[in-house]
C-alpha atoms as a PDB file:
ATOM      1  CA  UNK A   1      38.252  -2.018   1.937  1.00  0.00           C
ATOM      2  CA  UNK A   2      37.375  -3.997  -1.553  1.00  0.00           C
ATOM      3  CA  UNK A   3      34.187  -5.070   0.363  1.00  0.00           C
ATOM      4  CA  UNK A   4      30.995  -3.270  -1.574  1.00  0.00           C
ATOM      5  CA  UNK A   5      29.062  -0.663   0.115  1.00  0.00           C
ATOM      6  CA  UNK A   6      25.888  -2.285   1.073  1.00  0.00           C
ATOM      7  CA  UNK A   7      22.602  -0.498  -0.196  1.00  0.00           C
ATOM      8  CA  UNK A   8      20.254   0.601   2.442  1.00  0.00           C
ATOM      9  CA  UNK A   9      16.598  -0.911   2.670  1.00  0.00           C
ATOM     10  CA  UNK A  10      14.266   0.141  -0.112  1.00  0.00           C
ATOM     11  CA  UNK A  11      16.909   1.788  -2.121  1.00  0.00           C
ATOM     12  CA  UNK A  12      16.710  -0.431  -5.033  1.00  0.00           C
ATOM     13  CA  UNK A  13      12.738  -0.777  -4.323  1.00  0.00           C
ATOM     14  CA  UNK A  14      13.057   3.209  -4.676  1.00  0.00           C
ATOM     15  CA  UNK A  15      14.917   3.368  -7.816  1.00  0.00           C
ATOM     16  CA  UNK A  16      12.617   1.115  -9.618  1.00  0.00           C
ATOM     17  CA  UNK A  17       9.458   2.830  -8.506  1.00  0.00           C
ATOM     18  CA  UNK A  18      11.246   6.184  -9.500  1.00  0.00           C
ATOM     19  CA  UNK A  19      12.634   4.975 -13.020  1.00  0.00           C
ATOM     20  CA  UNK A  20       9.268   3.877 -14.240  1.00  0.00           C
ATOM     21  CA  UNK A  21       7.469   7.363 -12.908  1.00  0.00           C
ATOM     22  CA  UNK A  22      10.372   8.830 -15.078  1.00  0.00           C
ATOM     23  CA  UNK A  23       9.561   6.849 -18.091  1.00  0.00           C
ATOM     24  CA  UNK A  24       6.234   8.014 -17.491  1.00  0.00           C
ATOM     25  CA  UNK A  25       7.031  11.338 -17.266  1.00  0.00           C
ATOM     26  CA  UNK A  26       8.893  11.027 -20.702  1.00  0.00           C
ATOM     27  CA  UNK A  27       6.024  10.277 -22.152  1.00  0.00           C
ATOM     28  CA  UNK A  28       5.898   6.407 -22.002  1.00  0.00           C
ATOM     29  CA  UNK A  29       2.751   4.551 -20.953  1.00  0.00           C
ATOM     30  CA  UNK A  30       3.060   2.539 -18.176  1.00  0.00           C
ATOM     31  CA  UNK A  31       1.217   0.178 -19.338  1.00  0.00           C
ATOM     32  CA  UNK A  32       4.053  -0.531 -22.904  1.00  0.00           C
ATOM     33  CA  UNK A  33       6.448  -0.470 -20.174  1.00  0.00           C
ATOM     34  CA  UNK A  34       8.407  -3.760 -19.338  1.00  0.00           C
ATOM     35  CA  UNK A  35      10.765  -5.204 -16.801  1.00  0.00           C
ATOM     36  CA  UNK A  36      14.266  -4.667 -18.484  1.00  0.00           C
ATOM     37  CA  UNK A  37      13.386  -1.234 -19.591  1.00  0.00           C
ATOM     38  CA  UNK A  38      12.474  -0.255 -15.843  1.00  0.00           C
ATOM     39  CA  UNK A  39      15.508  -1.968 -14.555  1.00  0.00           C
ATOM     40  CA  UNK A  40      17.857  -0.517 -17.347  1.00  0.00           C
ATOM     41  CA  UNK A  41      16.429   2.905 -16.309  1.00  0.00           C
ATOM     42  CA  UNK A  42      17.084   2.507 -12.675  1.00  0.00           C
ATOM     43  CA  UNK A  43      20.597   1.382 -13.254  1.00  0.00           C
ATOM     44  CA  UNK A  44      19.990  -2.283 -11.819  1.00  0.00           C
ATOM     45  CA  UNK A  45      20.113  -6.106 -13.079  1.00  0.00           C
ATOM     46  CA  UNK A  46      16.828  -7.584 -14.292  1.00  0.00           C
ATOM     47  CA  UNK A  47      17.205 -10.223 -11.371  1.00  0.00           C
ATOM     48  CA  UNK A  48      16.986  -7.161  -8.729  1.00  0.00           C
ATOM     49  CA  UNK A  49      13.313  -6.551  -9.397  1.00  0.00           C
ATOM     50  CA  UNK A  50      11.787  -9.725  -8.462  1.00  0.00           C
ATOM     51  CA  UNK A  51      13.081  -8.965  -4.818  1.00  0.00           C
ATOM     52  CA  UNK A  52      10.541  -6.465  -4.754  1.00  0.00           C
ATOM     53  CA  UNK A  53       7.985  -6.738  -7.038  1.00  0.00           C
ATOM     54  CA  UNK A  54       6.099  -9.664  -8.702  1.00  0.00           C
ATOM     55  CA  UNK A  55       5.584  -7.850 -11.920  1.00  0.00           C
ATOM     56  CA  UNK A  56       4.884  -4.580 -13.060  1.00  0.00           C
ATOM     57  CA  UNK A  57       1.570  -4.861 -12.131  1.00  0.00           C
ATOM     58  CA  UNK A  58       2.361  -4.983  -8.396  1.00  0.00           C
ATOM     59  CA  UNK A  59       4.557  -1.982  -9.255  1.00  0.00           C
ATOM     60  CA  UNK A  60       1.910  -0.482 -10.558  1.00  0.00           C
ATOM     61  CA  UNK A  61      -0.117  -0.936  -7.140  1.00  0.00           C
ATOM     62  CA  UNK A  62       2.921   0.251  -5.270  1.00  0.00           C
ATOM     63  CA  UNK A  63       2.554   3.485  -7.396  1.00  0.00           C
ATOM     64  CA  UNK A  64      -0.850   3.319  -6.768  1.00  0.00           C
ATOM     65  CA  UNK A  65      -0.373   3.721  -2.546  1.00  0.00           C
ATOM     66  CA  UNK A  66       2.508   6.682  -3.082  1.00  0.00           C
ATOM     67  CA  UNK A  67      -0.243   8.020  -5.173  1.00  0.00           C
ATOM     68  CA  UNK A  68      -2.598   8.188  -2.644  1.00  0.00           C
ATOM     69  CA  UNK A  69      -0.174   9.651  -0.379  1.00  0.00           C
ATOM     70  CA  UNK A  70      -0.212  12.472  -2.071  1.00  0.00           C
ATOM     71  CA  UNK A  71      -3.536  12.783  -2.326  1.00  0.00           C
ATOM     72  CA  UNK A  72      -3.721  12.339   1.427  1.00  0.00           C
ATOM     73  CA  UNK A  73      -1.097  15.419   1.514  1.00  0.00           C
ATOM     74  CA  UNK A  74      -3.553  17.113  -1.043  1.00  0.00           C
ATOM     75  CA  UNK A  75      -6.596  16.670   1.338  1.00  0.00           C
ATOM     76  CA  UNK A  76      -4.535  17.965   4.260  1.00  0.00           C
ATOM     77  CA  UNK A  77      -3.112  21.098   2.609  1.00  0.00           C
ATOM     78  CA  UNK A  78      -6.694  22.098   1.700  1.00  0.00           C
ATOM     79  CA  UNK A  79      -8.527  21.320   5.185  1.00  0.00           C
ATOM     80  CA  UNK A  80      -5.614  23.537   6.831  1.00  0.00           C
ATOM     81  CA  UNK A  81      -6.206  26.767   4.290  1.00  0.00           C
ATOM     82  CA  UNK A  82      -9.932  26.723   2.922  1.00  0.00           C
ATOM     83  CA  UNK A  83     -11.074  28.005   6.353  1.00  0.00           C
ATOM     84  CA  UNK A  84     -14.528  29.918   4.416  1.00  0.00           C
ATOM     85  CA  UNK A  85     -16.971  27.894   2.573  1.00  0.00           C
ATOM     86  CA  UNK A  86     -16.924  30.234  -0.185  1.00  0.00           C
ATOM     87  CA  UNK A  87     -13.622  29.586  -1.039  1.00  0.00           C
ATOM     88  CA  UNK A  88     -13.801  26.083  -0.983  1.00  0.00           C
ATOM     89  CA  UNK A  89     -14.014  25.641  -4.933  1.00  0.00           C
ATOM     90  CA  UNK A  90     -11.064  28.032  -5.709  1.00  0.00           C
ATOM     91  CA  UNK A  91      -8.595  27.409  -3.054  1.00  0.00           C
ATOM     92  CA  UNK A  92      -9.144  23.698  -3.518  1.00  0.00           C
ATOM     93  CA  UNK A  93      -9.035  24.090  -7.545  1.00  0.00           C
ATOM     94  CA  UNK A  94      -5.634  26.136  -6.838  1.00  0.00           C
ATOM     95  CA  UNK A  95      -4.013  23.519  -4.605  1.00  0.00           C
ATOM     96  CA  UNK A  96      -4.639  20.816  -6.527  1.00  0.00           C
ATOM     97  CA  UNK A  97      -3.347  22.709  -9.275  1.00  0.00           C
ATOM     98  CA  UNK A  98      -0.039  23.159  -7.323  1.00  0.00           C
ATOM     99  CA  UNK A  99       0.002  19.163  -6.465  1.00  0.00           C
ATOM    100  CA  UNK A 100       0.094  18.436  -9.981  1.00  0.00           C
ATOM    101  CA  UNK A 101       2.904  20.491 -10.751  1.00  0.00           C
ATOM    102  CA  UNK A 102       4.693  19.757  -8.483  1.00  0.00           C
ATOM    103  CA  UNK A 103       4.142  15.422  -9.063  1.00  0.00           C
ATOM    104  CA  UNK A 104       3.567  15.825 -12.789  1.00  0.00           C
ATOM    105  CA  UNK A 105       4.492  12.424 -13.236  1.00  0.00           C
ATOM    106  CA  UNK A 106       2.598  10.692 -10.721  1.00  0.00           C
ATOM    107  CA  UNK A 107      -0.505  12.815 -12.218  1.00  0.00           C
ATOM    108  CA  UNK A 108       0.104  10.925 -15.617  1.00  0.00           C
ATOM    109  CA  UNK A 109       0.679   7.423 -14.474  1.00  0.00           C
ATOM    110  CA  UNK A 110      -2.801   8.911 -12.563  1.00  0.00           C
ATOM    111  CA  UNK A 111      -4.374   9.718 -16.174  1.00  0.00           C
ATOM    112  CA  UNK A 112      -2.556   6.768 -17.968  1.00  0.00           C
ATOM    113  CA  UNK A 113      -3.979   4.220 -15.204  1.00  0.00           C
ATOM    114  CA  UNK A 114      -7.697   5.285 -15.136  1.00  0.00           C
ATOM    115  CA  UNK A 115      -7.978   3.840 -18.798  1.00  0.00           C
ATOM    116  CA  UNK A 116      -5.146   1.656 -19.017  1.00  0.00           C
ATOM    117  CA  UNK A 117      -4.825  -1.950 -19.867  1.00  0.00           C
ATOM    118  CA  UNK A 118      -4.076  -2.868 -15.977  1.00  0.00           C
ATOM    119  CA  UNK A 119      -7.330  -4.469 -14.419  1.00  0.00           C
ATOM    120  CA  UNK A 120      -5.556  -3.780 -11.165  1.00  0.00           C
ATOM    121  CA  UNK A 121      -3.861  -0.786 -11.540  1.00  0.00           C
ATOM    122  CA  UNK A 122      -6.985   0.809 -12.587  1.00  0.00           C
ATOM    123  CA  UNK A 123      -9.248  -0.630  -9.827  1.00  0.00           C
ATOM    124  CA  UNK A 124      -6.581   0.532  -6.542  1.00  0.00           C
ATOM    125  CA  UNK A 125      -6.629   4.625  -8.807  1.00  0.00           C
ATOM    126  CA  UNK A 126     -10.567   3.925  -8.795  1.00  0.00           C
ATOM    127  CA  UNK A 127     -10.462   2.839  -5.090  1.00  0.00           C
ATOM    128  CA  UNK A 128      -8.357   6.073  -4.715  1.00  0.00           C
ATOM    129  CA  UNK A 129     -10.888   8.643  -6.272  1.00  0.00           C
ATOM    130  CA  UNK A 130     -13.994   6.395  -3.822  1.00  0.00           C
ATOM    131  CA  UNK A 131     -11.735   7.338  -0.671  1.00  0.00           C
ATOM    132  CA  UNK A 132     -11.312  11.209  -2.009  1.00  0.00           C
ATOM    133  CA  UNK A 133     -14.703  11.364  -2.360  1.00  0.00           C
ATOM    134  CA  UNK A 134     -15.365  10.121   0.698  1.00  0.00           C
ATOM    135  CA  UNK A 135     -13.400  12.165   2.554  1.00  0.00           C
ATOM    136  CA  UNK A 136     -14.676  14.747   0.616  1.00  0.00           C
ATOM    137  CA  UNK A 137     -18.510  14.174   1.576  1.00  0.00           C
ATOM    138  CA  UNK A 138     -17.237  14.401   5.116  1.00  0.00           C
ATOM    139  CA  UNK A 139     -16.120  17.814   4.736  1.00  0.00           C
ATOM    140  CA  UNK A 140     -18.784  19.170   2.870  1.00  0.00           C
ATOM    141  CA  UNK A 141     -20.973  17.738   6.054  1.00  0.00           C
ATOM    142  CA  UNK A 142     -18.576  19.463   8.370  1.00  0.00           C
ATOM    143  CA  UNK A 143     -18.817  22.625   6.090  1.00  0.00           C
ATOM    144  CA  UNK A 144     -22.921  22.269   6.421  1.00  0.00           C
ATOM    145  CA  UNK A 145     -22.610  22.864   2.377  1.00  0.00           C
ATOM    146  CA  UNK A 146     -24.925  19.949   1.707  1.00  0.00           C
ATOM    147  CA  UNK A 147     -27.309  19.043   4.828  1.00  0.00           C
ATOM    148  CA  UNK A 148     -30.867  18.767   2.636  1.00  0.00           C
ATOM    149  CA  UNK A 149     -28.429  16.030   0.719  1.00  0.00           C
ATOM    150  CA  UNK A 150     -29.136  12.157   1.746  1.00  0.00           C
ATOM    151  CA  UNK A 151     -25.957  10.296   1.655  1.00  0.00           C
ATOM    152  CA  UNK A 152     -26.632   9.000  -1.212  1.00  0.00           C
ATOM    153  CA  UNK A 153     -27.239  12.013  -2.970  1.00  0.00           C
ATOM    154  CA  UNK A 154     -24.358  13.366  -1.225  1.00  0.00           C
ATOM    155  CA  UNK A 155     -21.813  10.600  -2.261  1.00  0.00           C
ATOM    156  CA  UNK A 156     -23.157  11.132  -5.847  1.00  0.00           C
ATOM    157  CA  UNK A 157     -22.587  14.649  -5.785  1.00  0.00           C
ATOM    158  CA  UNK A 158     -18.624  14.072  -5.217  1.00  0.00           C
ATOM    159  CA  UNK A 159     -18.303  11.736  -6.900  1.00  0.00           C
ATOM    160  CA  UNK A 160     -19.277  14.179  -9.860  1.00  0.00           C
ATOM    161  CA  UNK A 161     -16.818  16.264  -8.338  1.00  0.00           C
ATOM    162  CA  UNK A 162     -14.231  14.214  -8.318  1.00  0.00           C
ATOM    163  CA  UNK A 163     -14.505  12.881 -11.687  1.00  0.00           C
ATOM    164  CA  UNK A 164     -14.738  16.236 -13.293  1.00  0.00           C
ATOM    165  CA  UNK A 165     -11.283  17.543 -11.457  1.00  0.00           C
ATOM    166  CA  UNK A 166     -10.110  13.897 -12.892  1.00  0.00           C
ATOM    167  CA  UNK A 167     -10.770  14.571 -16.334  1.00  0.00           C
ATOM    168  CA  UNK A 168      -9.487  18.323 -15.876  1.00  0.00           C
ATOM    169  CA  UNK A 169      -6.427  16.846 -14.716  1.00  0.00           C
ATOM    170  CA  UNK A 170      -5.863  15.233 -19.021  1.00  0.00           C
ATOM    171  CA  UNK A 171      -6.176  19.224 -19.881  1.00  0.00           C
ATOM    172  CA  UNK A 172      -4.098  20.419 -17.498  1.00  0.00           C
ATOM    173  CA  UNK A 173      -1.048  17.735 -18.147  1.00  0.00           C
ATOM    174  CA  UNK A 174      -1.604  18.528 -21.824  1.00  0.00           C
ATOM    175  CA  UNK A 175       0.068  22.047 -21.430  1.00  0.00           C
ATOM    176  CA  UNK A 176       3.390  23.115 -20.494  1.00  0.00           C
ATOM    177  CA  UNK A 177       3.555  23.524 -16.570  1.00  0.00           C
ATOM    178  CA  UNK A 178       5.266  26.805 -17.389  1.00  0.00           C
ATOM    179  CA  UNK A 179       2.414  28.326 -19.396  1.00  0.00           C
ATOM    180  CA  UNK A 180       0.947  30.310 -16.843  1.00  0.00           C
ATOM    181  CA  UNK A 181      -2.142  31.434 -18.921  1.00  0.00           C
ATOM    182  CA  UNK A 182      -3.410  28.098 -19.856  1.00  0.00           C
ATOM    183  CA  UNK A 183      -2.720  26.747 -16.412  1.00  0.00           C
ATOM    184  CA  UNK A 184      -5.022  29.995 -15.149  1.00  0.00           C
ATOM    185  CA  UNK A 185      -7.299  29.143 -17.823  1.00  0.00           C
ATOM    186  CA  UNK A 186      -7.638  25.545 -16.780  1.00  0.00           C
ATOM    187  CA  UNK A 187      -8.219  27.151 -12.992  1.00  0.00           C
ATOM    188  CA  UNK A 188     -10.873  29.504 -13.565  1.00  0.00           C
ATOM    189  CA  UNK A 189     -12.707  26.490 -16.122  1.00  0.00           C
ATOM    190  CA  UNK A 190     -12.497  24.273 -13.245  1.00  0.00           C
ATOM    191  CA  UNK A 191     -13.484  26.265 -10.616  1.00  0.00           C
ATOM    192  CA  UNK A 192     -16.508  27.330 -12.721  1.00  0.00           C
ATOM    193  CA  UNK A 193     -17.259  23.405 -13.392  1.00  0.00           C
ATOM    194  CA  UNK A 194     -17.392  22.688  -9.440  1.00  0.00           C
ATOM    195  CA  UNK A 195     -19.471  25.960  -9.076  1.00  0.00           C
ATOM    196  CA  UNK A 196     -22.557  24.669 -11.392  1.00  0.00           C
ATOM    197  CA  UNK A 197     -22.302  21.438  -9.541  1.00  0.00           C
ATOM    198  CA  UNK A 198     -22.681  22.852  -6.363  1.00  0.00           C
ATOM    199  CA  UNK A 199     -25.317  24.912  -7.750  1.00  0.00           C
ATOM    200  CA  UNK A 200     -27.396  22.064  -8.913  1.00  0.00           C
ATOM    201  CA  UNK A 201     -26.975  20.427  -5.602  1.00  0.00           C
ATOM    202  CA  UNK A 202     -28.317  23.085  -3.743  1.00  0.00           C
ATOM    203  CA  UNK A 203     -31.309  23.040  -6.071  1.00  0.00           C
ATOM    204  CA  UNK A 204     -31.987  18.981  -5.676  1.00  0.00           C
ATOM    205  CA  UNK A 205     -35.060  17.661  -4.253  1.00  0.00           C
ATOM    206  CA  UNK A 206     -35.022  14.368  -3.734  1.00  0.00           C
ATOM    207  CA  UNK A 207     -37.790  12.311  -4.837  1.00  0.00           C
ATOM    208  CA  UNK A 208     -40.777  12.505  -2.749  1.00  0.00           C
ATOM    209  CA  UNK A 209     -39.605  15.894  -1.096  1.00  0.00           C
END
């Protein structure tokens, strides 16, 4: 038949989210990045994107919910292994480790976005880190790692956390994902980052204790 397989829902939607976490990966910014040179990358007319997306900054957002997915997946992966509250620093420090590897490109449209030229790209990866931190206060309640916290102190306290394995994340795209000793490097410098957090924390006093 001459009639034109027809493309299954998303596909193109797919592609286009996919060529511009390529470009990214390449070493483009996401920010330089325009419509034609997303669309030439995905192997699709111009006309094709404004099915899905507005502009590139609602592509951007898109991004911005797959990367939270994986963060989700992150969260997950380290509730179902770090089973001992002393090995909540390393074994979380080593799985994230692995989830960057392994989504190297959504980790730099990640980096790229947090100072980036997008008001609204950088405000859903913001509103990203808020919910990991969140989630990550919860834990550290269920873990009993922080009870003489208030919540406030508490929500400060990860977000510290969060923001230092967010600006470990620039050193650890910076090497070669195959360089096993700077990647362990990275690890153990990490690790020891979160450790003299936690250490301070369990030294606070709050103010009129």
């Amino acid at each position: 038949m001459a009639e034109r397989q027809r493309r299954k829902p998303g596909e193109t939607r797919e592609k286009l989210m996919n060529a511009a976490l390529t470009l990214v990966g390449k070493g483009r910014h996401f920010a330089s990045l325009g419509i034609r040179e997303v669309t030439r990358q995905a192997g699709v007319v111009p006309t094709s994107f404004y099915r899905h997306f507005r502009n590139m900054d609602d592509l951007g957002l898109q991004l911005v919910d797959e990367l939270g997915l994986v963060l989700r997946r992150m969260m997950r992966e380290a509730r179902a292994n770090v089973l001992q509250a002393d090995k909540l620093m390393e074994e979380s420090v080593g799985i994230f480790i692995s989830h960057v590897q392994a989504n190297r490109s959504f980790f730099f449209f990640m980096a790229q976005g947090l100072a980036g030229e997008s008001r609204a790209v950088q405000e859903g990866i913001r509103s990203e880190m808020r919910f990991f931190a969140s989630e990550l206060a919860n834990d550290l309640r269920r873990l009993r790692l922080a009870n003489h916290l208030s919540d406030a102190e508490l929500e400060m306290t990860c977000d510290l956390i969060v923001r230092t394995v967010a600006f470990c994340l620039t050193d650890l795209l910076g090497v070669s994902p195959d360089d096993d000793y700077q990647v362990e490097q990275i690890r153990k410098r990490t690790t020891r980052f979160l450790q003299l957090i936690f250490v301070g924390a369990a030294h606070w006093k709050s103010e009129g204790a």
